[in-house]
N, C-alpha and C. Protein backbone atom coordinates (compact mmCIF):
# COMPACT_ATOMS: atom_id res chain seq x y z
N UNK A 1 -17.21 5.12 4.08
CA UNK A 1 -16.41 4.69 2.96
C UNK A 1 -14.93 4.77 3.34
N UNK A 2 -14.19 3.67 3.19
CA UNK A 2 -12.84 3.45 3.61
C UNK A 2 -12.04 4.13 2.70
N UNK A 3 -11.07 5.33 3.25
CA UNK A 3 -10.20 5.89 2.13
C UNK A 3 -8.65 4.88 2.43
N UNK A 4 -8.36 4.39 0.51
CA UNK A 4 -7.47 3.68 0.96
C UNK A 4 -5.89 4.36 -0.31
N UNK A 5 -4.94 4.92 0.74
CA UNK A 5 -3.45 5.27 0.21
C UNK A 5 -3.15 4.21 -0.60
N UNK A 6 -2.97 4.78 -2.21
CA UNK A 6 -1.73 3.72 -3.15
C UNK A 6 -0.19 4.40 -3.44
N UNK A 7 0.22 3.95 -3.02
CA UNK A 7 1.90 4.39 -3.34
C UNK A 7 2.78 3.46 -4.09
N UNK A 8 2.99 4.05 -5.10
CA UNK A 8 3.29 3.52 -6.46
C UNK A 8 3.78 4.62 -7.45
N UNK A 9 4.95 4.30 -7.69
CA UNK A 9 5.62 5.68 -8.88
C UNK A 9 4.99 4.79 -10.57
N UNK A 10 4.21 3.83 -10.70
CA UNK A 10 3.85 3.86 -11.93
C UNK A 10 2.58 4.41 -12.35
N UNK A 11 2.15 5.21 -13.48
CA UNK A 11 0.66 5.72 -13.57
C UNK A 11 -0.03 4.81 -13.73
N UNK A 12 0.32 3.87 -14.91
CA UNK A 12 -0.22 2.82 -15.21
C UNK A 12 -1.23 1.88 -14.38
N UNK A 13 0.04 1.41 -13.03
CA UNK A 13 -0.57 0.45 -11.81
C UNK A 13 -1.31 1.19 -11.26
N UNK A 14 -1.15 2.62 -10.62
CA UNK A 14 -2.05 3.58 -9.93
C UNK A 14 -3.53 3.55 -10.92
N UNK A 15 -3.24 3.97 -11.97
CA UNK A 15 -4.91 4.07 -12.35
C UNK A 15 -5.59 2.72 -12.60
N UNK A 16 -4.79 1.58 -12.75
CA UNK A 16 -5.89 0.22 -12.86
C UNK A 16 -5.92 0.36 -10.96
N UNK A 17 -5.13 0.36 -10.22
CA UNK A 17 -5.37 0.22 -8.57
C UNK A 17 -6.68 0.96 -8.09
N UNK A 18 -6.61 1.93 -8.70
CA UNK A 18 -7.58 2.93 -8.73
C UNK A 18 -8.62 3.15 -8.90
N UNK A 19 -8.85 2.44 -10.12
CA UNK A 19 -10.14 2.23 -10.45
C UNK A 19 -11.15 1.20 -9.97
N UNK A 20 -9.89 0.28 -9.70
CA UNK A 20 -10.60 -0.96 -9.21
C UNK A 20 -10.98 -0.48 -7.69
N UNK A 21 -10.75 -0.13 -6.91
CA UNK A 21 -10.89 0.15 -5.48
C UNK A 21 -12.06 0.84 -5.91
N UNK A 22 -11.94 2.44 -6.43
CA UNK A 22 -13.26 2.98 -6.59
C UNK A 22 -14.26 2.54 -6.66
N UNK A 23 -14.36 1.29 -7.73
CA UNK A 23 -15.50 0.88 -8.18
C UNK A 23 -16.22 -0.08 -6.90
N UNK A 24 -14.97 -0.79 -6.34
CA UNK A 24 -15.46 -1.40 -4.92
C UNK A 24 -15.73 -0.58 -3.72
N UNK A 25 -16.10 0.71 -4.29
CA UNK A 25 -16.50 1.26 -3.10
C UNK A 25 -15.65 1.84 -2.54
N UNK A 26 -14.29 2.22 -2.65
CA UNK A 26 -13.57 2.85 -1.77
C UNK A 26 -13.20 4.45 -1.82
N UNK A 27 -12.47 4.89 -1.44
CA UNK A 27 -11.70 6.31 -1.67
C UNK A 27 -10.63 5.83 -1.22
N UNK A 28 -10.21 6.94 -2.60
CA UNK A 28 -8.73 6.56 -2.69
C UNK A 28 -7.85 7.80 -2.68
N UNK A 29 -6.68 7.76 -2.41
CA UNK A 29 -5.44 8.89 -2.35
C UNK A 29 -4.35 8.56 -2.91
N UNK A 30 -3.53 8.98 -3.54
CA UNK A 30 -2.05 8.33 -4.12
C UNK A 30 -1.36 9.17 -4.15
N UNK A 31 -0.29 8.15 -3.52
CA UNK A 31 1.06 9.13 -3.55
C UNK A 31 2.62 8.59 -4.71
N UNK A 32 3.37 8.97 -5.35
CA UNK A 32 3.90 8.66 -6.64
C UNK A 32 5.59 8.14 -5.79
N UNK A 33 5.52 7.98 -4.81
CA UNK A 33 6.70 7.54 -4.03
C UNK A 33 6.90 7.20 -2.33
N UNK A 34 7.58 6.74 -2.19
CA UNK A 34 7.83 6.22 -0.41
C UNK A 34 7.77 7.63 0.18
N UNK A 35 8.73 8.33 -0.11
CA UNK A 35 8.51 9.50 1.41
C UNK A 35 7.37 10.99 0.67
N UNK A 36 6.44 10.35 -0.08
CA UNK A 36 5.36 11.11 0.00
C UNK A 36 4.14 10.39 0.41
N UNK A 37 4.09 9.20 0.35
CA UNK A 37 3.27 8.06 1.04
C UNK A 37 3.45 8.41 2.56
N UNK A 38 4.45 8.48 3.22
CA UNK A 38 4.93 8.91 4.34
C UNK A 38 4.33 10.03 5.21
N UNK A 39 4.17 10.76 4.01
CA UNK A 39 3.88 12.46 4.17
C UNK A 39 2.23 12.56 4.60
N UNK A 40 1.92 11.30 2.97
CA UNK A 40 0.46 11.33 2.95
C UNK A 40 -0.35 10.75 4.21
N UNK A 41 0.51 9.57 4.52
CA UNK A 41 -0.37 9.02 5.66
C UNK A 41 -0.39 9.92 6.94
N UNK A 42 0.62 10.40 7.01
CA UNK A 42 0.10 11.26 8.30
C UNK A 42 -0.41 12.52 8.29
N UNK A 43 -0.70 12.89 6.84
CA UNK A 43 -1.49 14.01 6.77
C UNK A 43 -3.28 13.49 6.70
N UNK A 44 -3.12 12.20 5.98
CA UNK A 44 -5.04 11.66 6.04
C UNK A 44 -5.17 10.81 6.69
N UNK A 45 -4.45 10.17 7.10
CA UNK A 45 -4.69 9.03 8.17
C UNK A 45 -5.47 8.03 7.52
N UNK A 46 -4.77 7.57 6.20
CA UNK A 46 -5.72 6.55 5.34
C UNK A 46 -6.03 5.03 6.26
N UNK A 47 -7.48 4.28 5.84
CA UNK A 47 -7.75 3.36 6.81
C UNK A 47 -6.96 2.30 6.38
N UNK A 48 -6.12 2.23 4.99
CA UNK A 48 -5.42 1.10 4.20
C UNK A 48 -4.20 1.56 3.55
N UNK A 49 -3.31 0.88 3.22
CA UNK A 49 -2.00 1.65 2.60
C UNK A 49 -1.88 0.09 1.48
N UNK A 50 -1.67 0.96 0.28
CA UNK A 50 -1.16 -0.99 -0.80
C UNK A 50 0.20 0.02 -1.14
N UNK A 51 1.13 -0.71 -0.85
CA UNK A 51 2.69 -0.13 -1.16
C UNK A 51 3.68 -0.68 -1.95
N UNK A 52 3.91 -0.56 -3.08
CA UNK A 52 4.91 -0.99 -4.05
C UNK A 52 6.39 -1.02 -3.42
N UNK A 53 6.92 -1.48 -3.60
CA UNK A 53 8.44 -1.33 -3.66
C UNK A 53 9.72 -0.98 -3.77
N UNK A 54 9.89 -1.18 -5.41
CA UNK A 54 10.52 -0.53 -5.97
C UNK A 54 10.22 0.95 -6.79
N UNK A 55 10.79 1.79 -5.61
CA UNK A 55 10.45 3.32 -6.11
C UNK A 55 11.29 4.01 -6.40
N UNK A 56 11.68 5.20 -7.00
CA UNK A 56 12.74 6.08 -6.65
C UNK A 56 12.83 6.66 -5.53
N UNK A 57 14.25 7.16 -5.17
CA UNK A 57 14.40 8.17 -3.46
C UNK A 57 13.73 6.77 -2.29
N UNK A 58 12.67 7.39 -1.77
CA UNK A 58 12.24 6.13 -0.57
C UNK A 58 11.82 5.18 -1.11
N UNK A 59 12.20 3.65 -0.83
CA UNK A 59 11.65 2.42 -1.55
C UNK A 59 10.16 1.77 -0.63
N UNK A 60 9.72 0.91 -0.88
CA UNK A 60 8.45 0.95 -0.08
C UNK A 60 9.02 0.19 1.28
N UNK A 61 9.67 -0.42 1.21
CA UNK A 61 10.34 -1.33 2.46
C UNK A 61 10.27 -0.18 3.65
N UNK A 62 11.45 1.11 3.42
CA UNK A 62 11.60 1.91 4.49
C UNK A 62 10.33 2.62 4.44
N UNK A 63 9.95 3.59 3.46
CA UNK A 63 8.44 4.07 4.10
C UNK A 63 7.73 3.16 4.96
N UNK A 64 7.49 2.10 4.80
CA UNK A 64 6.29 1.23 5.60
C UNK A 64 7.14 0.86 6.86
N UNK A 65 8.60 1.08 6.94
CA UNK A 65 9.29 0.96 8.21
C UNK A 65 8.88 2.40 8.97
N UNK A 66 8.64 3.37 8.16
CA UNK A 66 8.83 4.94 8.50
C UNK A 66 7.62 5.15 9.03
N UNK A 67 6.30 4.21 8.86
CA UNK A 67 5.30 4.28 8.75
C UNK A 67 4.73 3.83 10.21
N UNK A 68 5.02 2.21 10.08
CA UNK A 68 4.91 1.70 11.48
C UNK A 68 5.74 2.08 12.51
N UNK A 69 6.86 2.42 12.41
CA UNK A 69 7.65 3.18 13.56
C UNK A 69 6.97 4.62 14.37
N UNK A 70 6.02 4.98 13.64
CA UNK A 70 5.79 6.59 13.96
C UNK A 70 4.06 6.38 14.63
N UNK A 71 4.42 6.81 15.98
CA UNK A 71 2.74 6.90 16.70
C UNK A 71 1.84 7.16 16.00
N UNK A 72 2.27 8.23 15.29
CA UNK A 72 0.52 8.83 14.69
C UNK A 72 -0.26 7.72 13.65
N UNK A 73 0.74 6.85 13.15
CA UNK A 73 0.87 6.08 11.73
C UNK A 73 0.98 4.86 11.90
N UNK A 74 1.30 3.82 13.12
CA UNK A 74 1.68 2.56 13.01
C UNK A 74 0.21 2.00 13.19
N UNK A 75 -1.12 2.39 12.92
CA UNK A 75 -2.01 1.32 13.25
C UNK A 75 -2.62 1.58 11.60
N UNK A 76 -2.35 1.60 11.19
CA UNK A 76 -2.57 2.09 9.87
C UNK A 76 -2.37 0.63 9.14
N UNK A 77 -2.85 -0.04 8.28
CA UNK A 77 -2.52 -1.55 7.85
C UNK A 77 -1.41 -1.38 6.58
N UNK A 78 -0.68 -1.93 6.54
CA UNK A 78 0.15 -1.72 4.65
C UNK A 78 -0.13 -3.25 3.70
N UNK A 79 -0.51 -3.40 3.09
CA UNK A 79 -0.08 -4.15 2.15
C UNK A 79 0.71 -4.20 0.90
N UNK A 80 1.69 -4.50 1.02
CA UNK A 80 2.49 -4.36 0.02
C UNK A 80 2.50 -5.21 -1.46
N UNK A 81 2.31 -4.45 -2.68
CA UNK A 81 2.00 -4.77 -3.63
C UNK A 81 2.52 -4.64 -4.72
N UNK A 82 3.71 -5.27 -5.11
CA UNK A 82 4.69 -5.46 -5.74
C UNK A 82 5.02 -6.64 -7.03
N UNK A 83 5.90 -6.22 -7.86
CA UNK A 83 6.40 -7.29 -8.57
C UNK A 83 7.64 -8.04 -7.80
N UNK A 84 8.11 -7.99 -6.72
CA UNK A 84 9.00 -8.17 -5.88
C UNK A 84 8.56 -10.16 -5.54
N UNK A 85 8.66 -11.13 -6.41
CA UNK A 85 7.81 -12.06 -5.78
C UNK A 85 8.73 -13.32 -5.06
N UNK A 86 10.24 -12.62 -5.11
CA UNK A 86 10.64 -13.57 -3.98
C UNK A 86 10.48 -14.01 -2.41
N UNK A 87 10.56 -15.25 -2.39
CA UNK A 87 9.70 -15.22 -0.74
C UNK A 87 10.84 -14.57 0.35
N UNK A 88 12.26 -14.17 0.04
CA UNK A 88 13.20 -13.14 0.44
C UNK A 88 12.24 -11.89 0.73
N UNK A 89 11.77 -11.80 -0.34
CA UNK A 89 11.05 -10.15 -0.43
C UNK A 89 10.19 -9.95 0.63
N UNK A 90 9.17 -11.13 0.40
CA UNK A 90 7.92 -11.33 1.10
C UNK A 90 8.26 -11.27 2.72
N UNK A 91 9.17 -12.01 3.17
CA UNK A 91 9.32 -12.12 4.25
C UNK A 91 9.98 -10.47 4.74
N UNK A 92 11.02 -9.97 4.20
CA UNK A 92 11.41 -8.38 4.83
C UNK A 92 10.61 -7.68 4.41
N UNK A 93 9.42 -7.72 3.64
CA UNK A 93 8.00 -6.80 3.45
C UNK A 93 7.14 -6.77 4.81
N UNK A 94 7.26 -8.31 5.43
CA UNK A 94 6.33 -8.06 6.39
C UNK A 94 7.19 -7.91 7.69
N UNK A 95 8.37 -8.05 7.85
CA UNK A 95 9.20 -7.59 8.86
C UNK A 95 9.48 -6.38 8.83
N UNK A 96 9.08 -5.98 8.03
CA UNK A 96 9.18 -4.10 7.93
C UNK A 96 8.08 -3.24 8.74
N UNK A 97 6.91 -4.74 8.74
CA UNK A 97 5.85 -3.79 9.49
C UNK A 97 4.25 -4.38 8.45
N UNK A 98 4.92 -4.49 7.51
CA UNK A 98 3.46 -4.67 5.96
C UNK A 98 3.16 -6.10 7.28
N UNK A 99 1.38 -5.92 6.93
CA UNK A 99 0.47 -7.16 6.98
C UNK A 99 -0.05 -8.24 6.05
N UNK A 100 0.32 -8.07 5.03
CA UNK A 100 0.31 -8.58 3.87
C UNK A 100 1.19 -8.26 2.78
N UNK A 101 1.20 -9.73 1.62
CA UNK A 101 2.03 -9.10 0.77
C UNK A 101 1.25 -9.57 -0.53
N UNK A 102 1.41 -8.87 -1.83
CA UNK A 102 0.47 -9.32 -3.32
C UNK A 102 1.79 -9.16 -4.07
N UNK A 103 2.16 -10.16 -5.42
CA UNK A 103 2.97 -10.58 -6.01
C UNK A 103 2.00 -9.77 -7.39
N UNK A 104 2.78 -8.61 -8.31
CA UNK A 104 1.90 -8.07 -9.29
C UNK A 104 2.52 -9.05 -10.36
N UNK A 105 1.72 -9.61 -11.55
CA UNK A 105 0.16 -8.69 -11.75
C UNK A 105 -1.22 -8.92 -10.72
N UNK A 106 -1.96 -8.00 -10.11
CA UNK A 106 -2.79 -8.14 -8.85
C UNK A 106 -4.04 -8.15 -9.74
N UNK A 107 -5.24 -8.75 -10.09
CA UNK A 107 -6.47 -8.47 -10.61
C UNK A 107 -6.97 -7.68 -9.88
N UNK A 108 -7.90 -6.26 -10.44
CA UNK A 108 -8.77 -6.08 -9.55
C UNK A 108 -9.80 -6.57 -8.47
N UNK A 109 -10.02 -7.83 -9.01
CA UNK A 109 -10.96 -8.50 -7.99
C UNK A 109 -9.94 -8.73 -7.04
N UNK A 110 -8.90 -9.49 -7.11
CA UNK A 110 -7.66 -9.13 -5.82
C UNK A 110 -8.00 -8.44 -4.79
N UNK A 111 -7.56 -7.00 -5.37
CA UNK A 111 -7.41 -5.69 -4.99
C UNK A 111 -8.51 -5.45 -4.04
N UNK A 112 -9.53 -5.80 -4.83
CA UNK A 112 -10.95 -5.28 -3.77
C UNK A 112 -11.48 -5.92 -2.76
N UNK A 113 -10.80 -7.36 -2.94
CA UNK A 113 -11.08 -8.44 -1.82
C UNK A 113 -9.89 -7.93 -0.78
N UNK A 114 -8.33 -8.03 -1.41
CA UNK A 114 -7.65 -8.09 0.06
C UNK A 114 -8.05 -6.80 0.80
N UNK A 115 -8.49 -5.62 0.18
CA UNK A 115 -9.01 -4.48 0.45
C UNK A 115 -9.72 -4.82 1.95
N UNK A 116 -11.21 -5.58 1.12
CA UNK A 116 -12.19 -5.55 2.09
C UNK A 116 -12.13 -6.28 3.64
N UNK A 117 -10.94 -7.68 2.83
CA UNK A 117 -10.44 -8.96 4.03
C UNK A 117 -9.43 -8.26 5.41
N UNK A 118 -8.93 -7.43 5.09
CA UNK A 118 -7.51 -6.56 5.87
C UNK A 118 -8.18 -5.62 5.96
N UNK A 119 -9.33 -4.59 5.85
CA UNK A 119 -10.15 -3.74 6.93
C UNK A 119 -11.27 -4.22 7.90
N UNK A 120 -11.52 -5.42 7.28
CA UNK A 120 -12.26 -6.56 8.17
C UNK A 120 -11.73 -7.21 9.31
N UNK A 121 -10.62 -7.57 9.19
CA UNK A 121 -9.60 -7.61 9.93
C UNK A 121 -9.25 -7.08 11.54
């Protein structure tokens, strides 16, 4: 069972993210900001990362820079999953390191597909 990191300071998005993954089978971990996402991935070595954006303190841009820059952590996948839906955004999301990017609102069926498509991968 694929454990997959959500980093996201809203409860709201975390528990629909959440639920929906669960139910597709996954395990999940969440962290409520960028440099605890940071923290988290290299403490579990999650097989997936979905990373919001706009956070307080670390934004998701630099964590997922902080992320892929660091040996223990750069093979780790990010998708970044944001209300951020300019293609400005999109493009320094994935120059940061992210392999994907989702424009919120994300359906769960989304969620559980790009899930399954990007550990398939």
């Amino acid at each position: 069972m694929a454990l997959i990191l959500i980093v996201d300071d809203s409860p709201t998005e975390v528990h629909v993210m959440k639920r929906a993954l669960e139910r597709g089978g996954f395990t999940t971990a969440v962290a409520g900001d960028g440099q605890e996402g940071v923290r988290l991935a290299r403490e579990i070595h999650p097989d997936l990362i979905f990373m919001d954006i706009v956070m307080p303190g670390m934004n998701g841009y630099q964590a997922t820079r902080a992320i892929v820059n660091d040996p223990d952590t750069r093979a780790i996948p990010i998708v970044m999953v944001t209300s951020k839906g300019q293609e400005t955004d999109r493009i320094w999301g994935l120059r940061q390191g992210a392999v994907d990017y989702m424009v919120k609102p994300v359906s769960p069926d989304q969620l559980v597909e790009k899930a399954q498509a990007t550990l398939a991968a």
